[in-house]
C-alpha atoms as a PDB file:
ATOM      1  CA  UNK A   1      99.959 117.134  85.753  1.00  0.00           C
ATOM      2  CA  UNK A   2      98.303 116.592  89.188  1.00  0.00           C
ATOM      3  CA  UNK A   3     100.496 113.985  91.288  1.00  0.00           C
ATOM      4  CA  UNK A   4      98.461 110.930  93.246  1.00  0.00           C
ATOM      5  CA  UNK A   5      97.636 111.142  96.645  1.00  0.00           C
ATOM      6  CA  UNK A   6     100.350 109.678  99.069  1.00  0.00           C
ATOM      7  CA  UNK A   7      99.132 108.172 102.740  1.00  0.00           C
ATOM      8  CA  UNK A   8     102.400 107.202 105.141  1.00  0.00           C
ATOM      9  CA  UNK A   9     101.147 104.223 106.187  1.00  0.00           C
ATOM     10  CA  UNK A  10     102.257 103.549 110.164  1.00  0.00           C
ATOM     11  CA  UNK A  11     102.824  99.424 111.201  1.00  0.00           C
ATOM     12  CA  UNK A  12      99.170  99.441 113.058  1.00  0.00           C
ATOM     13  CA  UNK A  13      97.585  99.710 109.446  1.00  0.00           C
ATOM     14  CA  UNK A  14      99.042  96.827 108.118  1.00  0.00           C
ATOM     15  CA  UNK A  15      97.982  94.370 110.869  1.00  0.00           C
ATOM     16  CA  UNK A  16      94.452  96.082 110.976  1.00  0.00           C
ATOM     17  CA  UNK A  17      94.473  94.868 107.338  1.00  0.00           C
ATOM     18  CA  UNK A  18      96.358  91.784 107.503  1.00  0.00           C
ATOM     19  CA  UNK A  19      93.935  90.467 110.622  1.00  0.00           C
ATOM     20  CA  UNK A  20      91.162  91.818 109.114  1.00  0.00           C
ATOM     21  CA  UNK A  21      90.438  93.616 112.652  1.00  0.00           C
ATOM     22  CA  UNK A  22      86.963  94.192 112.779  1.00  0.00           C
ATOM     23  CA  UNK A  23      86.076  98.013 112.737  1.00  0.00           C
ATOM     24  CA  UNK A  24      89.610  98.993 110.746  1.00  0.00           C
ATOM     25  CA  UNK A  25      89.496  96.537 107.808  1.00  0.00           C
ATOM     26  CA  UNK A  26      87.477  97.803 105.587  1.00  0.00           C
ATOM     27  CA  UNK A  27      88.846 101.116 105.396  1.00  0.00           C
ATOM     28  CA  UNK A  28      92.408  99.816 105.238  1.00  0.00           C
ATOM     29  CA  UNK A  29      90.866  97.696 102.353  1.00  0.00           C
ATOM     30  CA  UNK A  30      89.658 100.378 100.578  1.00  0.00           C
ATOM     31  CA  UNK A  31      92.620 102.412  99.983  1.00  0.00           C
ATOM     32  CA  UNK A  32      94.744  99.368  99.404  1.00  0.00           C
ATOM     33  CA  UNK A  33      92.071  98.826  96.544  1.00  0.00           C
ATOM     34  CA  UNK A  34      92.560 102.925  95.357  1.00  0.00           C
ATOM     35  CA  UNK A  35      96.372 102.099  95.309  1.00  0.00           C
ATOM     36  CA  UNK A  36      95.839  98.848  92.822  1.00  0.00           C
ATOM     37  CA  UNK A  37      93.690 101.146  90.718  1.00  0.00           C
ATOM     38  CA  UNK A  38      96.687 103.209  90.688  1.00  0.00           C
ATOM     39  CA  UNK A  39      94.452 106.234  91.954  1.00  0.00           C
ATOM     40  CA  UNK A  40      96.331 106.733  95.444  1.00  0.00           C
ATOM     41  CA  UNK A  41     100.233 105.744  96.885  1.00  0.00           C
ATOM     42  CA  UNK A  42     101.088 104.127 100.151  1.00  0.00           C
ATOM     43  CA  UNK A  43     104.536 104.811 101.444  1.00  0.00           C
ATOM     44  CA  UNK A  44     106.211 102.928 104.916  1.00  0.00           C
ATOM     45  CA  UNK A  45     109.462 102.466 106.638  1.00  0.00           C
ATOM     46  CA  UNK A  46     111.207  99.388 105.631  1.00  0.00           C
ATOM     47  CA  UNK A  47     111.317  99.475 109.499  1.00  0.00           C
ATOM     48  CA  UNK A  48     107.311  98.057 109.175  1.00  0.00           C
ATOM     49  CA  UNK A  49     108.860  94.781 108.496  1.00  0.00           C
ATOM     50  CA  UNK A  50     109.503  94.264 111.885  1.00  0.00           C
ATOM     51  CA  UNK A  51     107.280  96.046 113.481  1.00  0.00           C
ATOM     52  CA  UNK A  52     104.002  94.282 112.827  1.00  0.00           C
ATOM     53  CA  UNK A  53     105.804  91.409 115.151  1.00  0.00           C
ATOM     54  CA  UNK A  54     104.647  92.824 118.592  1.00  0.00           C
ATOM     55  CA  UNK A  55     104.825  91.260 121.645  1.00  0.00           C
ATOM     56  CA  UNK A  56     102.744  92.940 124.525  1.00  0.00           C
ATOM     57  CA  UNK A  57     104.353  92.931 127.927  1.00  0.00           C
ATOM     58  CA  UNK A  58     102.731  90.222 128.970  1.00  0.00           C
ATOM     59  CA  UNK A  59     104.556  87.794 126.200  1.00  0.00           C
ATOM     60  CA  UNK A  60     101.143  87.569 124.130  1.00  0.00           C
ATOM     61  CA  UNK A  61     102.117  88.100 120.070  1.00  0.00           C
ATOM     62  CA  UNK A  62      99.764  91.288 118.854  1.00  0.00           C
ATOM     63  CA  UNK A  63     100.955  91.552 115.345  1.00  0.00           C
ATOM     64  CA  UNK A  64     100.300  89.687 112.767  1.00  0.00           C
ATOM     65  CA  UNK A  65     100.609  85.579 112.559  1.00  0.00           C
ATOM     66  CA  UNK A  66     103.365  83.852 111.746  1.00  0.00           C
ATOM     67  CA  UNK A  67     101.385  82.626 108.693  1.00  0.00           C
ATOM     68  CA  UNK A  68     100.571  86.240 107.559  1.00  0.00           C
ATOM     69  CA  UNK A  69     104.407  86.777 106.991  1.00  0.00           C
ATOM     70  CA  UNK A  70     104.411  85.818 103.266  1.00  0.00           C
ATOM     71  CA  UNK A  71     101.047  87.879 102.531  1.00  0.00           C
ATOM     72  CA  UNK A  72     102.175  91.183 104.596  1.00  0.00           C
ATOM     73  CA  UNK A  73     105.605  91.068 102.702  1.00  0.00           C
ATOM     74  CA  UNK A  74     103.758  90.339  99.530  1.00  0.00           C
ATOM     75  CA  UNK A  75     101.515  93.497  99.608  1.00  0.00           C
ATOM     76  CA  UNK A  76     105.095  95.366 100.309  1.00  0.00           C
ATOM     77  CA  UNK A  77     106.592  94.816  97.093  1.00  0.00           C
ATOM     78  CA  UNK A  78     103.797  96.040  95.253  1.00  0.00           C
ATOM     79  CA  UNK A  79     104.228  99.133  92.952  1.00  0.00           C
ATOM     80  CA  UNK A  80     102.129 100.767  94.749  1.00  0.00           C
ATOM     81  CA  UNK A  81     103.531 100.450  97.942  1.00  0.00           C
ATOM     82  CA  UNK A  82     106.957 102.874  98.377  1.00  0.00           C
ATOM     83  CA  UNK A  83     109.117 101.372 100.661  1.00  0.00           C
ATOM     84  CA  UNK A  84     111.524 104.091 102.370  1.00  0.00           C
ATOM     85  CA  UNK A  85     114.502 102.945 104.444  1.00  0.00           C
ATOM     86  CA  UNK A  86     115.593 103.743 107.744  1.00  0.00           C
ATOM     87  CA  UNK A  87     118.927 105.996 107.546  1.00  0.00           C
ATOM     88  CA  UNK A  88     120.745 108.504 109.505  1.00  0.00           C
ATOM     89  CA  UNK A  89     118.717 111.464 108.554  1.00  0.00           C
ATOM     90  CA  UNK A  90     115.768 109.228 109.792  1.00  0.00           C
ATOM     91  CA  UNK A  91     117.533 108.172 112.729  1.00  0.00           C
ATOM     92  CA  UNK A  92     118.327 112.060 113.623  1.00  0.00           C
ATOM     93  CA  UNK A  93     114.873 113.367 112.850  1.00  0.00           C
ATOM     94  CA  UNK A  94     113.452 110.743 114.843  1.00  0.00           C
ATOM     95  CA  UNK A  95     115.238 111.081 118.086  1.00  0.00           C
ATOM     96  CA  UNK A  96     114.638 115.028 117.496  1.00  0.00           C
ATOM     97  CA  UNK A  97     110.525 114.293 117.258  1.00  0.00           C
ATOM     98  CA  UNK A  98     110.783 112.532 120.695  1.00  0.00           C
ATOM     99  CA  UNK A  99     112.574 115.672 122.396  1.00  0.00           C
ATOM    100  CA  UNK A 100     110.022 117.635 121.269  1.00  0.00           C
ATOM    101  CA  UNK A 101     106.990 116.098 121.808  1.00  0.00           C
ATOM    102  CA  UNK A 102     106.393 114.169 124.944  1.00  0.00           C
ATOM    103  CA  UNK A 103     103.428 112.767 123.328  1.00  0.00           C
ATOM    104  CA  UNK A 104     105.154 110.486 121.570  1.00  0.00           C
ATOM    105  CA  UNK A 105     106.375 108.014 123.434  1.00  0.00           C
ATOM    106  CA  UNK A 106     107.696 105.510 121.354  1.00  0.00           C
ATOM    107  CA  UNK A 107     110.825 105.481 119.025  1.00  0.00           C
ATOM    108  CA  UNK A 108     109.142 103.416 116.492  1.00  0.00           C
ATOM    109  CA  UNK A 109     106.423 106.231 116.105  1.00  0.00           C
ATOM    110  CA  UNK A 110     109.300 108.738 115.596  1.00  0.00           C
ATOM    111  CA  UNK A 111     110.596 106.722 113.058  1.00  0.00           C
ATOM    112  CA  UNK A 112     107.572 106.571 111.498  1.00  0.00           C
ATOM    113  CA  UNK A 113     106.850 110.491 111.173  1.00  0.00           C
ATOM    114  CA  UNK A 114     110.194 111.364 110.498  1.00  0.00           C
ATOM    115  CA  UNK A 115     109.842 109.367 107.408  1.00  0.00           C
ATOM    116  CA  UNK A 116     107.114 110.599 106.729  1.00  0.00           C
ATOM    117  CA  UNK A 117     107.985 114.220 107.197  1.00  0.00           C
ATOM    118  CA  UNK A 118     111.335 113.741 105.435  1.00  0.00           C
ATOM    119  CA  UNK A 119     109.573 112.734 102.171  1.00  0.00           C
ATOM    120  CA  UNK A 120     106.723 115.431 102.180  1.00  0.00           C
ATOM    121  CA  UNK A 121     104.003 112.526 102.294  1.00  0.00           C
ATOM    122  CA  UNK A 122     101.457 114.772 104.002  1.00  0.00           C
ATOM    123  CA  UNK A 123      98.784 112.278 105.325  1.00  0.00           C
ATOM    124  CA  UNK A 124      99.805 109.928 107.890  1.00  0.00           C
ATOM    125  CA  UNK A 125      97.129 107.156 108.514  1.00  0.00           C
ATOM    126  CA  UNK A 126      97.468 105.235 111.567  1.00  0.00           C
ATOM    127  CA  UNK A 127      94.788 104.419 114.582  1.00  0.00           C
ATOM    128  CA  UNK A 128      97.168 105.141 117.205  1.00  0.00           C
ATOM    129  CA  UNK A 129      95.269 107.695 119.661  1.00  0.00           C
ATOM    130  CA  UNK A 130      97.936 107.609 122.015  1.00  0.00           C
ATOM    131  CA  UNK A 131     100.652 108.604 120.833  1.00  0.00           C
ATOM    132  CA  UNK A 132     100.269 109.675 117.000  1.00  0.00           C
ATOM    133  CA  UNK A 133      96.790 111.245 116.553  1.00  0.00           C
ATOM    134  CA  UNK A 134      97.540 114.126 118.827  1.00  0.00           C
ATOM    135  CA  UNK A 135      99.870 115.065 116.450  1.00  0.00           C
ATOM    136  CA  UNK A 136      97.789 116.100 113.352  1.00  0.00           C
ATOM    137  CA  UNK A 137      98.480 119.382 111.684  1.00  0.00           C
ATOM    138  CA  UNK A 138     101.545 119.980 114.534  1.00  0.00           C
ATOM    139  CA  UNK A 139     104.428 118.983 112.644  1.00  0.00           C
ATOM    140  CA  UNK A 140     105.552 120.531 109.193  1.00  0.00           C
ATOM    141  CA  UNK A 141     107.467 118.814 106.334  1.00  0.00           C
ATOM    142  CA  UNK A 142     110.647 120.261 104.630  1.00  0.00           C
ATOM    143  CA  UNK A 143     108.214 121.282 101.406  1.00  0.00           C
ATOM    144  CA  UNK A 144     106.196 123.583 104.370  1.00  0.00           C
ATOM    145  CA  UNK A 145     102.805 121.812 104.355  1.00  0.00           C
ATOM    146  CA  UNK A 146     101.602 120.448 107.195  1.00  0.00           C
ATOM    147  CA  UNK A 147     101.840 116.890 108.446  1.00  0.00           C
ATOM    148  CA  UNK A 148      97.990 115.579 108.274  1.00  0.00           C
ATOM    149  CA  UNK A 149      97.815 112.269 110.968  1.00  0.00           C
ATOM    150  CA  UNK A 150      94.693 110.910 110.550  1.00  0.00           C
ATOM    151  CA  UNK A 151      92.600 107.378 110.422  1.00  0.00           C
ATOM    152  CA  UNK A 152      91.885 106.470 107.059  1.00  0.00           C
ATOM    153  CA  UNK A 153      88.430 107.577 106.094  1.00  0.00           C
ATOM    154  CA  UNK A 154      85.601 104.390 106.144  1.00  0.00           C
ATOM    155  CA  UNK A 155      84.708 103.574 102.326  1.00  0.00           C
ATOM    156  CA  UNK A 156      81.863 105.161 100.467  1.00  0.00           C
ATOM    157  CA  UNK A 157      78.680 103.730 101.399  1.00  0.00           C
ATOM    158  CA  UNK A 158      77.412 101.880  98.500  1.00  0.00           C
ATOM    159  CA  UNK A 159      73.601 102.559  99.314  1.00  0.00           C
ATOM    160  CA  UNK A 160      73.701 106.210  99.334  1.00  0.00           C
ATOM    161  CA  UNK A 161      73.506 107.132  95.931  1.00  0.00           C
ATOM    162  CA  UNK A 162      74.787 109.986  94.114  1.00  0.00           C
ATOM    163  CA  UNK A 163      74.162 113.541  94.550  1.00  0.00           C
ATOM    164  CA  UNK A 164      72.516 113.745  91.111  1.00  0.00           C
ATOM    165  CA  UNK A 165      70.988 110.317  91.629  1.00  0.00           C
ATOM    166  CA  UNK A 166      67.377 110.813  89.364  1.00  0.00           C
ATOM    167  CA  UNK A 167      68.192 114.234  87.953  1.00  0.00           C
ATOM    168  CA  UNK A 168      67.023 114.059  84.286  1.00  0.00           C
ATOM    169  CA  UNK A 169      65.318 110.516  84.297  1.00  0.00           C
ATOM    170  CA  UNK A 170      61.632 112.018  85.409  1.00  0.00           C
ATOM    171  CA  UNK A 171      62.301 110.559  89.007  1.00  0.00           C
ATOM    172  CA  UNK A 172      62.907 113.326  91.049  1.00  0.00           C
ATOM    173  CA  UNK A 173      59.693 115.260  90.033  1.00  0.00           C
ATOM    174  CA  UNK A 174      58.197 111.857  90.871  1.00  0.00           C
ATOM    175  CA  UNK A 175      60.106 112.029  94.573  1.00  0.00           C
ATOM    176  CA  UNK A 176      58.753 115.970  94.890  1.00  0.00           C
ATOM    177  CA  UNK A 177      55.496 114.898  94.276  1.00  0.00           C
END
């Protein structure tokens, strides 16, 4: 039996899709909507919980609204949502990441790959260019396969048809003609 698809989803995902930002919403949207069909999974760190409250150095909030804290911790506890926590074999793969890739500057990233990595989820959605992106198809999970860290793909375009759009209806000798 073929297994689902799993995406790691990192913290910046969740607020993309929690304050709708502009030009990352709708693909965030569309794979929450292939994990309700029950056609993909989304794992985190529990450590997300906290992380989507971000303060930028100048004291401005970045994450999401205090309002949105019911609604992000809602989407959470879904099924389809696998939630995994933050232990010492996270902890020690994490600090290990950040020794050996100066790319990655921030321990919350680590965290973030390391559980990742440590469950064999092989595609890692996130937007972060600076620190995480750099990393795709670098790191290897215990199973062997490669770590995939990638933005999550836009959804289909709904105008474009099908490949065998008017194949057996008459139209497409009408379209050669």
């Amino acid at each position: 039996m073929a297994t689902k698809p799993r995406f790691y989803w990192d913290a910046c995902m969740w607020i993309a899709l929690i304050k709708r930002e502009q030009t990352r919403f709708e693909a965030c949207a569309h794979v929450i909507e292939q994990a309700q069909r029950g056609e993909v999974e989304i794992w985190t760190s529990a450590f997300t919980y906290a992380e989507v409250f971000k303060r930028s150095c100048s004291g401005l909030s970045v994450g999401i609204d205090p309002t949105d804290d019911k609604p992000f911790e809602d989407y959470l506890e879904q099924d389809f949502v696998t939630l995994i926590q933050v232990d010492a074999d996270v902890g020690r793969a994490a600090r290990r990441l950040l020794r050996e890739h100066v790319v990655l500057a921030k321990p919350q990233d680590a965290i973030h790959l390391a559980s990742a990595l440590l469950q064999n989820v092989h595609i890692f959605h996130t937007f972060d260019r600076d620190n995480l992106l750099g990393l795709d198809g670098k790191l290897h999970c215990p199973d062997g396969e490669l770590l995939r860290v990638l933005e999550p793909p836009p959804p289909p375009d709904p105008d474009a048809g099908t490949l065998f759009e008017g194949i057996g209806t008459g139209d497409s000798q009408k379209k050669a003609s």
